[in-house]
C-alpha atoms as a PDB file:
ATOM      1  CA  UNK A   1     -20.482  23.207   6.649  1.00  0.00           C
ATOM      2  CA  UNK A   2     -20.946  19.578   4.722  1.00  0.00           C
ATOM      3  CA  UNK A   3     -18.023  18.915   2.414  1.00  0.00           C
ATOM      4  CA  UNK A   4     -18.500  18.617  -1.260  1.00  0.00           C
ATOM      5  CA  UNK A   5     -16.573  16.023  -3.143  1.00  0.00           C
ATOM      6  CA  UNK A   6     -14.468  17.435  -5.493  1.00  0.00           C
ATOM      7  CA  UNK A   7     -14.545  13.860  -7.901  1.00  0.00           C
ATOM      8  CA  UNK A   8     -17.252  12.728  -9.124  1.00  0.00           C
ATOM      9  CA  UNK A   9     -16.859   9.042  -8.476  1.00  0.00           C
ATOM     10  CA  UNK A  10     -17.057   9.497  -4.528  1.00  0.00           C
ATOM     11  CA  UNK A  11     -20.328  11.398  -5.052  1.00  0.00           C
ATOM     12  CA  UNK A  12     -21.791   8.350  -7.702  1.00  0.00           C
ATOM     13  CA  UNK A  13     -21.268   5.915  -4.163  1.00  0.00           C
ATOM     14  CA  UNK A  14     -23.511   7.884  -1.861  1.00  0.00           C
ATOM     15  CA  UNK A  15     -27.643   7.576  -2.145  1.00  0.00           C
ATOM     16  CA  UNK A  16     -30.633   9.284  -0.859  1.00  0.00           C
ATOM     17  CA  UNK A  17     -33.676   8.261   1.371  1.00  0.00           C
ATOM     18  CA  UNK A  18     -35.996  11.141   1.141  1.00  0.00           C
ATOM     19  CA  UNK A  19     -34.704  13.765   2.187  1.00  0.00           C
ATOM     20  CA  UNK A  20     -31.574  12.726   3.684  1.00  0.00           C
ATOM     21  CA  UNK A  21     -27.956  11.818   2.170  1.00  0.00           C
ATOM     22  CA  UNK A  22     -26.238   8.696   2.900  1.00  0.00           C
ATOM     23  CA  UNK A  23     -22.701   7.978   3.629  1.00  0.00           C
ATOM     24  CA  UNK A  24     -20.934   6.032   0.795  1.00  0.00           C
ATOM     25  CA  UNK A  25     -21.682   2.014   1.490  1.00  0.00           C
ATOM     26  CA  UNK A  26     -24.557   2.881   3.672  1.00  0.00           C
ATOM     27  CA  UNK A  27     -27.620   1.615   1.469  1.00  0.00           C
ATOM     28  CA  UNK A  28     -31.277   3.009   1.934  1.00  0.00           C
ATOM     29  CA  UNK A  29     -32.167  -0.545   3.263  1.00  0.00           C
ATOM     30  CA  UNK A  30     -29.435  -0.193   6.024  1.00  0.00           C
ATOM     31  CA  UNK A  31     -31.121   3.027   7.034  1.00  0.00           C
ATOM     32  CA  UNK A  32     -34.925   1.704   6.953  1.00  0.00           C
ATOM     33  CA  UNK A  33     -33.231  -0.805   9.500  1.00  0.00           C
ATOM     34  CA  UNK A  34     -31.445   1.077  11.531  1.00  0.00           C
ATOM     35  CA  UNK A  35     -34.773   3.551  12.049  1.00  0.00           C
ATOM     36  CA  UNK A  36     -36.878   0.432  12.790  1.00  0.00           C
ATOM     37  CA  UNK A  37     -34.774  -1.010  15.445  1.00  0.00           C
ATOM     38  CA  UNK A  38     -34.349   2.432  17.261  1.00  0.00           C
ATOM     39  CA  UNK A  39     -38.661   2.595  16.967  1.00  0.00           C
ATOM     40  CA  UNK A  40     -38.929  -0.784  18.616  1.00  0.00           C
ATOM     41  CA  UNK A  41     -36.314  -0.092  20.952  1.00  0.00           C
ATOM     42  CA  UNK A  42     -38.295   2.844  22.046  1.00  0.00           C
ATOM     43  CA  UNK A  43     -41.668   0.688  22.595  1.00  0.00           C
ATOM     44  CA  UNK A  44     -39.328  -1.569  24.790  1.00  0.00           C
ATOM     45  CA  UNK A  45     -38.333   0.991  26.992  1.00  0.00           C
ATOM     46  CA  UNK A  46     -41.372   2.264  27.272  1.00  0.00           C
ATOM     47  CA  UNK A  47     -42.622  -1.160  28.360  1.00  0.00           C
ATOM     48  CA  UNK A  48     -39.978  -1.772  30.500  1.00  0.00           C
ATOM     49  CA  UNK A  49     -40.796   1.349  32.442  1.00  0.00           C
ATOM     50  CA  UNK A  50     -44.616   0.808  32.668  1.00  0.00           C
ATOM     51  CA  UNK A  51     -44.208  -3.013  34.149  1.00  0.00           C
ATOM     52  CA  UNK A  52     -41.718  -1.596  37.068  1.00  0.00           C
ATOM     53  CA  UNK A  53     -44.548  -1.973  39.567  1.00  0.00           C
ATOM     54  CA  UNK A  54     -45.622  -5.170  38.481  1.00  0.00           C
ATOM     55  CA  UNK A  55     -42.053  -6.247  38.796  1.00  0.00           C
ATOM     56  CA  UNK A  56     -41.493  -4.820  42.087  1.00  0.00           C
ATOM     57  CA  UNK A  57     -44.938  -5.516  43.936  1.00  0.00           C
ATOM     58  CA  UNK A  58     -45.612  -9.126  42.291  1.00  0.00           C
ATOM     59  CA  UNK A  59     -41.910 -10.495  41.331  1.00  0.00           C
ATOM     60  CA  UNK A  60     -40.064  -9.340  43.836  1.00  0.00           C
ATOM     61  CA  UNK A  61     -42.425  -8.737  46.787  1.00  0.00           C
ATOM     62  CA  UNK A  62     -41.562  -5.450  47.034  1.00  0.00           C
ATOM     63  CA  UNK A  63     -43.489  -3.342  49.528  1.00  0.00           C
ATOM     64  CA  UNK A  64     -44.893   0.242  47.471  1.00  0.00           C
ATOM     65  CA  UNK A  65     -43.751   2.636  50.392  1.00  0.00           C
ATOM     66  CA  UNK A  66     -40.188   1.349  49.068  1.00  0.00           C
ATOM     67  CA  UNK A  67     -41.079   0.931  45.630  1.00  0.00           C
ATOM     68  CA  UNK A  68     -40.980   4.808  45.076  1.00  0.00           C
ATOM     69  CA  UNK A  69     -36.878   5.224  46.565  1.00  0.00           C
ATOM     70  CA  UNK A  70     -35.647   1.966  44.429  1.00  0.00           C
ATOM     71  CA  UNK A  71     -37.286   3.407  41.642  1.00  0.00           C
ATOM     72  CA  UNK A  72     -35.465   6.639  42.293  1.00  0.00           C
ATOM     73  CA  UNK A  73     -32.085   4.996  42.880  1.00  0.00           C
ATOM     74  CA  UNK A  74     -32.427   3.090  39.482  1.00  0.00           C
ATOM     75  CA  UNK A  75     -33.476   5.847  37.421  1.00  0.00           C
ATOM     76  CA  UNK A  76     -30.035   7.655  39.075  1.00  0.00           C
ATOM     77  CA  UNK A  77     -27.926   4.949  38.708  1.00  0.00           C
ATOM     78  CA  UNK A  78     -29.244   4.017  34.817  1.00  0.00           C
ATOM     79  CA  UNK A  79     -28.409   7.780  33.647  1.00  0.00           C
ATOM     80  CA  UNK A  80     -25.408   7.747  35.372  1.00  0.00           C
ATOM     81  CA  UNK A  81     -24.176   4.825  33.343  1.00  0.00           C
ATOM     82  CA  UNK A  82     -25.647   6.250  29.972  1.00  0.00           C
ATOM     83  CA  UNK A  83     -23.779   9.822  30.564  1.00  0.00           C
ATOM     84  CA  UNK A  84     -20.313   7.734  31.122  1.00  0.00           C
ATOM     85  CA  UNK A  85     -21.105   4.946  28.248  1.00  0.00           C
ATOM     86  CA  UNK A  86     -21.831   8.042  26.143  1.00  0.00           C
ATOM     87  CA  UNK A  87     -18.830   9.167  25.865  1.00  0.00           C
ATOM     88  CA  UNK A  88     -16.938   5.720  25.878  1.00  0.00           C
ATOM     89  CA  UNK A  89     -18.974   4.855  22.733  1.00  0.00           C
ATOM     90  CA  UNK A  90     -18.657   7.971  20.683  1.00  0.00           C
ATOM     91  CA  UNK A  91     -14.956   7.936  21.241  1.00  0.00           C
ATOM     92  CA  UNK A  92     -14.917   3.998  19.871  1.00  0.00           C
ATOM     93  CA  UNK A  93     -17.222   4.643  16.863  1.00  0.00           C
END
């Protein structure tokens, strides 16, 4: 259920950016931001995960029989960490 203002003053603060309402003091250009950064974010992550071989086999001389377990162990470990940081940072927010 979204609440409703009941004074019209709190409800002249807040704008729109399509379809979506802001919070009051959050501008549209705050949003554009914030929707670009998590796009690029996603192309870097993306990256990241393609160039693990290249990392592995020409970086780090890694052999690719092992490649496939320290692959495995990372992915574990990484959502591991994002499942406990989850929490920690919705609590502090």
């Amino acid at each position: 259920m979204i609440n409703q203002a009941s004074n019209s003053s709190s409800t002249n603060n807040t704008q729109k950016l399509g379809p979506l309402w802001l919070m009051p003091g959050i501008g549209p250009i705050n949003a554009i931001s914030f929707f670009a950064v998590a796009m690029i974010n996603n192309v870097i992550f993306s990256l990241v995960h393609y160039m693990q071989p290249y990392v592995f086999e020409v970086q780090l001389k890694i052999p690719g029989p092992e490649q496939g377990l320290l692959v495995g162990n990372l992915t574990v470990m990484q959502e591991l960490i994002v499942i406990a940081m989850t929490g920690i940072a919705g609590s502090a927010c």
